[in-house]
Protein backbone atom coordinates (compact mmCIF):
# COMPACT_ATOMS: atom_id res chain seq x y z
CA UNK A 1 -29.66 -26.94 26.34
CA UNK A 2 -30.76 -30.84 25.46
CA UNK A 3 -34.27 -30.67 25.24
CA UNK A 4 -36.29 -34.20 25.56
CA UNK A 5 -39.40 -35.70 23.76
CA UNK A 6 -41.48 -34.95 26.73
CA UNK A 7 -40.11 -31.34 26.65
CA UNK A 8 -41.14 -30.31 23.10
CA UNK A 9 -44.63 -32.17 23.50
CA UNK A 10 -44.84 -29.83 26.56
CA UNK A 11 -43.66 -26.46 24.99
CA UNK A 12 -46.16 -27.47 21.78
CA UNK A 13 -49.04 -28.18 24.00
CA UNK A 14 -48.36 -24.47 26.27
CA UNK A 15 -48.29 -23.10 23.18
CA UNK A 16 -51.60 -24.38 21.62
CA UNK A 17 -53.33 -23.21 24.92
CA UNK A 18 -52.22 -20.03 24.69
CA UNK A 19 -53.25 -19.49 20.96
CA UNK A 20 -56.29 -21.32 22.07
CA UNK A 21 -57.34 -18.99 24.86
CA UNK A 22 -56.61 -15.88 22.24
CA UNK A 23 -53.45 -14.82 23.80
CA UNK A 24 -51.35 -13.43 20.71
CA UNK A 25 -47.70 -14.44 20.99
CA UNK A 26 -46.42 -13.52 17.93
CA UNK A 27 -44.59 -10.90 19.75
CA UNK A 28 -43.35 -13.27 22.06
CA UNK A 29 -42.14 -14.95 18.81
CA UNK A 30 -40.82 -11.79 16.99
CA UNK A 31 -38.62 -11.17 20.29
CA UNK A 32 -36.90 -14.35 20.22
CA UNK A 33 -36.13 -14.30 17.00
CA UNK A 34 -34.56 -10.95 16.96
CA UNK A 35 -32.34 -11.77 19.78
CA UNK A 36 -30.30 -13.82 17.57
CA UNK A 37 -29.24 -11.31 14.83
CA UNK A 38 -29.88 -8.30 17.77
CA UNK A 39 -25.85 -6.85 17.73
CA UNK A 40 -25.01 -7.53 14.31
CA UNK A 41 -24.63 -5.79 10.95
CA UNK A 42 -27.09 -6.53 8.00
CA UNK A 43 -25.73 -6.84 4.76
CA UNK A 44 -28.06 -7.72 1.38
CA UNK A 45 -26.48 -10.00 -1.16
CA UNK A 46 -27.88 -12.68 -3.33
CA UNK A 47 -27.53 -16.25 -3.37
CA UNK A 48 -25.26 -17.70 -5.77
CA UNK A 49 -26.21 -20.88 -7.14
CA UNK A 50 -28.83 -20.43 -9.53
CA UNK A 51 -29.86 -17.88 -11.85
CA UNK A 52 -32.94 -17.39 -9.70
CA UNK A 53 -31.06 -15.06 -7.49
CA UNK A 54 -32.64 -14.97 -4.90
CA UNK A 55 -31.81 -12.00 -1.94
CA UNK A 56 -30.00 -12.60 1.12
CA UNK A 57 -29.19 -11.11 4.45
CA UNK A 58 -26.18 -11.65 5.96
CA UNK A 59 -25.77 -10.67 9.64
CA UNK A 60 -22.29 -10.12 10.52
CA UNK A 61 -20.72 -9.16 13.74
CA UNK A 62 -17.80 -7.35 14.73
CA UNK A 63 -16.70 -3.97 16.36
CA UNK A 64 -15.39 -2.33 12.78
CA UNK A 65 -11.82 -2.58 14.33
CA UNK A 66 -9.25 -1.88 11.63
CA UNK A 67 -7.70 -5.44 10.66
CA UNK A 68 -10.63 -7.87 12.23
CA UNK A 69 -12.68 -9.42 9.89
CA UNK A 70 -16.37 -9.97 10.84
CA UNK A 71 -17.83 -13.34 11.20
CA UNK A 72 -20.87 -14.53 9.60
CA UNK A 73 -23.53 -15.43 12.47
CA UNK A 74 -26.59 -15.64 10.46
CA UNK A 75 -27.94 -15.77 7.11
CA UNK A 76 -31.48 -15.85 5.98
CA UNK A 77 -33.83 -14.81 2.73
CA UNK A 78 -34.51 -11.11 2.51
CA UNK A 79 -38.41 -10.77 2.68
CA UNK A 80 -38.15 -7.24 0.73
CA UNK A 81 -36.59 -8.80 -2.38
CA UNK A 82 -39.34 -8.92 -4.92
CA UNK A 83 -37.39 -12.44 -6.46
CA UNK A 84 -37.93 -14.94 -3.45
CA UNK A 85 -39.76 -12.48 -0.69
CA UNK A 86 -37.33 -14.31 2.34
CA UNK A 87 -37.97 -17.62 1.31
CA UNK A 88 -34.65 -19.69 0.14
CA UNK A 89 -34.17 -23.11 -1.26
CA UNK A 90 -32.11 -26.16 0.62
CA UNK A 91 -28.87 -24.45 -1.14
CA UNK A 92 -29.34 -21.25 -0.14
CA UNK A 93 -30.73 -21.79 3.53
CA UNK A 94 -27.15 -23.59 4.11
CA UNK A 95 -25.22 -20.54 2.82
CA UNK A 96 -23.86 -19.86 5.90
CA UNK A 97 -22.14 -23.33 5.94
CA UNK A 98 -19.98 -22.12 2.93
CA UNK A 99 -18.90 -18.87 4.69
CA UNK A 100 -18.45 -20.47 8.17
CA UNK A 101 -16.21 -23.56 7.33
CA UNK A 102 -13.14 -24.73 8.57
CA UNK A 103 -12.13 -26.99 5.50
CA UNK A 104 -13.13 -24.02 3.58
CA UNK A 105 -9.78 -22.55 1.12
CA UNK A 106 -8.14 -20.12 1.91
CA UNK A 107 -5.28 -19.96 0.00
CA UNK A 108 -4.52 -21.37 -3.44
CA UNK A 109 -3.00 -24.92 -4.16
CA UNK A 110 -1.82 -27.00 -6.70
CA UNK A 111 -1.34 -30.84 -7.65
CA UNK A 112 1.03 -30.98 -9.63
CA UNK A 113 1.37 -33.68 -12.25
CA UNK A 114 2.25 -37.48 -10.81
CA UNK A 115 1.84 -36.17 -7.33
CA UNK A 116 -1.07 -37.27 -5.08
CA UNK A 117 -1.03 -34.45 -2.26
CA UNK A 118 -2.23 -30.85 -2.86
CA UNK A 119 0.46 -27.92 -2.59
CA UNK A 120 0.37 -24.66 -0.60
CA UNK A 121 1.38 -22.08 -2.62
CA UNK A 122 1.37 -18.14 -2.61
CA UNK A 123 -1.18 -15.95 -4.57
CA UNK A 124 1.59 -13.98 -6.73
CA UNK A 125 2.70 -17.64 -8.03
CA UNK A 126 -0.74 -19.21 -8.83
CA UNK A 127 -1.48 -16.25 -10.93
CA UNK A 128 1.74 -16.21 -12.60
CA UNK A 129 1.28 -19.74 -13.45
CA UNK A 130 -2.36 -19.11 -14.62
CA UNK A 131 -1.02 -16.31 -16.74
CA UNK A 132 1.81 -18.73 -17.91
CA UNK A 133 -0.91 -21.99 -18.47
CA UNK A 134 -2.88 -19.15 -20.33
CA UNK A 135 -0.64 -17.99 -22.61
CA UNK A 136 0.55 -21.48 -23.83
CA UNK A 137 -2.78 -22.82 -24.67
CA UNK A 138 -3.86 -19.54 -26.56
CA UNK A 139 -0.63 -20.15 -28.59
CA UNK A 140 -0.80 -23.81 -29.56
CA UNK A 141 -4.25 -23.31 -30.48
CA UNK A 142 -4.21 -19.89 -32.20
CA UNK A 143 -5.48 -19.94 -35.96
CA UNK A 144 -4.41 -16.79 -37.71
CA UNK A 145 -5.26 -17.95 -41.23
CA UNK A 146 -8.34 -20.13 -42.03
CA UNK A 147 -8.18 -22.36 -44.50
CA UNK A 148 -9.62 -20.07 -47.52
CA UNK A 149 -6.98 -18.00 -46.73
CA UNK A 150 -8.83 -15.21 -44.47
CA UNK A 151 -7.41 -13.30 -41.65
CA UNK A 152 -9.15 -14.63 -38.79
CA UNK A 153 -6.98 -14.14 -35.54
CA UNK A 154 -8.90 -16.62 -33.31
CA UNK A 155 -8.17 -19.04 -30.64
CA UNK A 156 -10.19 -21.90 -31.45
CA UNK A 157 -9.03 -24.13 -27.93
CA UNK A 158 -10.22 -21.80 -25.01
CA UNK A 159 -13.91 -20.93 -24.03
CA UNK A 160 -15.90 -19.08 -21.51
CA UNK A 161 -18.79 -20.53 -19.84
CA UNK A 162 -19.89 -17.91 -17.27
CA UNK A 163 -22.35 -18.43 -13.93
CA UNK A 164 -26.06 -17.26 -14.37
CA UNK A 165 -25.06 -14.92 -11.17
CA UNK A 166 -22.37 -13.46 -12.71
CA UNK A 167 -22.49 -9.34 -12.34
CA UNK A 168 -23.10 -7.11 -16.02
CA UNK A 169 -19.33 -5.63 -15.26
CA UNK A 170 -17.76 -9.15 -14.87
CA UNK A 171 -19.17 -10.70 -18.05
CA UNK A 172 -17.85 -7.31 -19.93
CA UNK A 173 -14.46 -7.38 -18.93
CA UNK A 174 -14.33 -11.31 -19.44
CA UNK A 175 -15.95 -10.84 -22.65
CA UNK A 176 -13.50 -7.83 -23.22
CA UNK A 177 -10.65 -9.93 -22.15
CA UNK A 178 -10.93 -13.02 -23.96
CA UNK A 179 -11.93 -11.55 -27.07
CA UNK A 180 -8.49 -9.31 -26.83
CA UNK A 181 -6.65 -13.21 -26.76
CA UNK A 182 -8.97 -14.18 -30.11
CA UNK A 183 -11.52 -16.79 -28.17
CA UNK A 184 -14.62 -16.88 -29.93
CA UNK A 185 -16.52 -19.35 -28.05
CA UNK A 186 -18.29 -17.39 -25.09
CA UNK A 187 -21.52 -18.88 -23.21
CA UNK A 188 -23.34 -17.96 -20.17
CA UNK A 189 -26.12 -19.63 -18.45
CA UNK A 190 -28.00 -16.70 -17.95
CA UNK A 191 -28.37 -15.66 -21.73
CA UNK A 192 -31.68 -17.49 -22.77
């Protein structure tokens, strides 16, 4: 529904005489807001963008068939989460935009080198070539022996910079992981 100037100035004035003559409508207002998120399935998250981290609900909906994947209908800060108490930011008020997006990835791609256009390709060979891209850098840049002499085993040429809303469990087994290939230089923006 297009609704005109002289429409809104209307529904604004209606409701400024009924506040004025007492009448409560923040039922009225409660209702029509639940209407909107009435069928679907609350889910709490957090927003990921800053190390604020601020709670979310996400309001799916679906029927919880086997192989359908719910769609994201709503989005909006979680008023019992003692961080932001349902208020979000620009960012995380348009989260929904990121999970509701038609020019949103879905599958990984590649540009390979000299080549202007981006390449579908599956996820069993992105990860082997990740493993593969890996594995050459830690050996061109892997220093067993300093130069006093000492036994060092490092990998001076990779680093880890992690996200400020990155989970305890993921940081340990990056941590665990890169430290197993010699890298040294870890960082996270969530460690001061």
């Amino acid at each position: 529904m297009q609704a005109s100037r002289r429409d809104f100035i209307r529904l604004m004035a209606g409701g400024s005489g009924a506040i004025a003559l007492g009448l409560d409508i923040r039922p009225l207002v409660a209702q029509a807001r639940s209407l909107k998120t009435s069928k679907t399935t609350e889910t709490r998250s957090n927003c990921p963008y800053c190390a604020v981290c601020c709670g979310v609900i996400v309001h799916t909906i679906g029927d919880g068939a086997k192989n359908v994947v719910p769609a994201v209908v709503h989005i909006e800060g979680d008023p019992d989460n003692p961080v932001n108490r349902g208020t979000l930011c620009p960012k995380g008020a348009s989260l929904q935009q990121d999970c509701v997006n038609e020019r949103r990835l879905t599958r990984p791609q590649v540009r390979r080198p000299g080549r202007s256009d981006w390449e579908d390709i599956s996820w069993d060979q992105a990860l082997d070539e990740i493993a593969r891209k890996v594995k050459d850098t830690r050996d061109k840049g892997f220093v067993r022996v300093d130069e006093q002499g000492r036994m060092v085993n490092r990998c001076d040429n990779i680093a880890f910079a992690g996200g400020a809303t990155d989970t305890n469990e993921f940081c340990w087994t990056v941590v665990k992981t890169t430290a197993a290939w010699g890298v040294v230089r870890h960082e996270n923006v969530a460690r001061t």
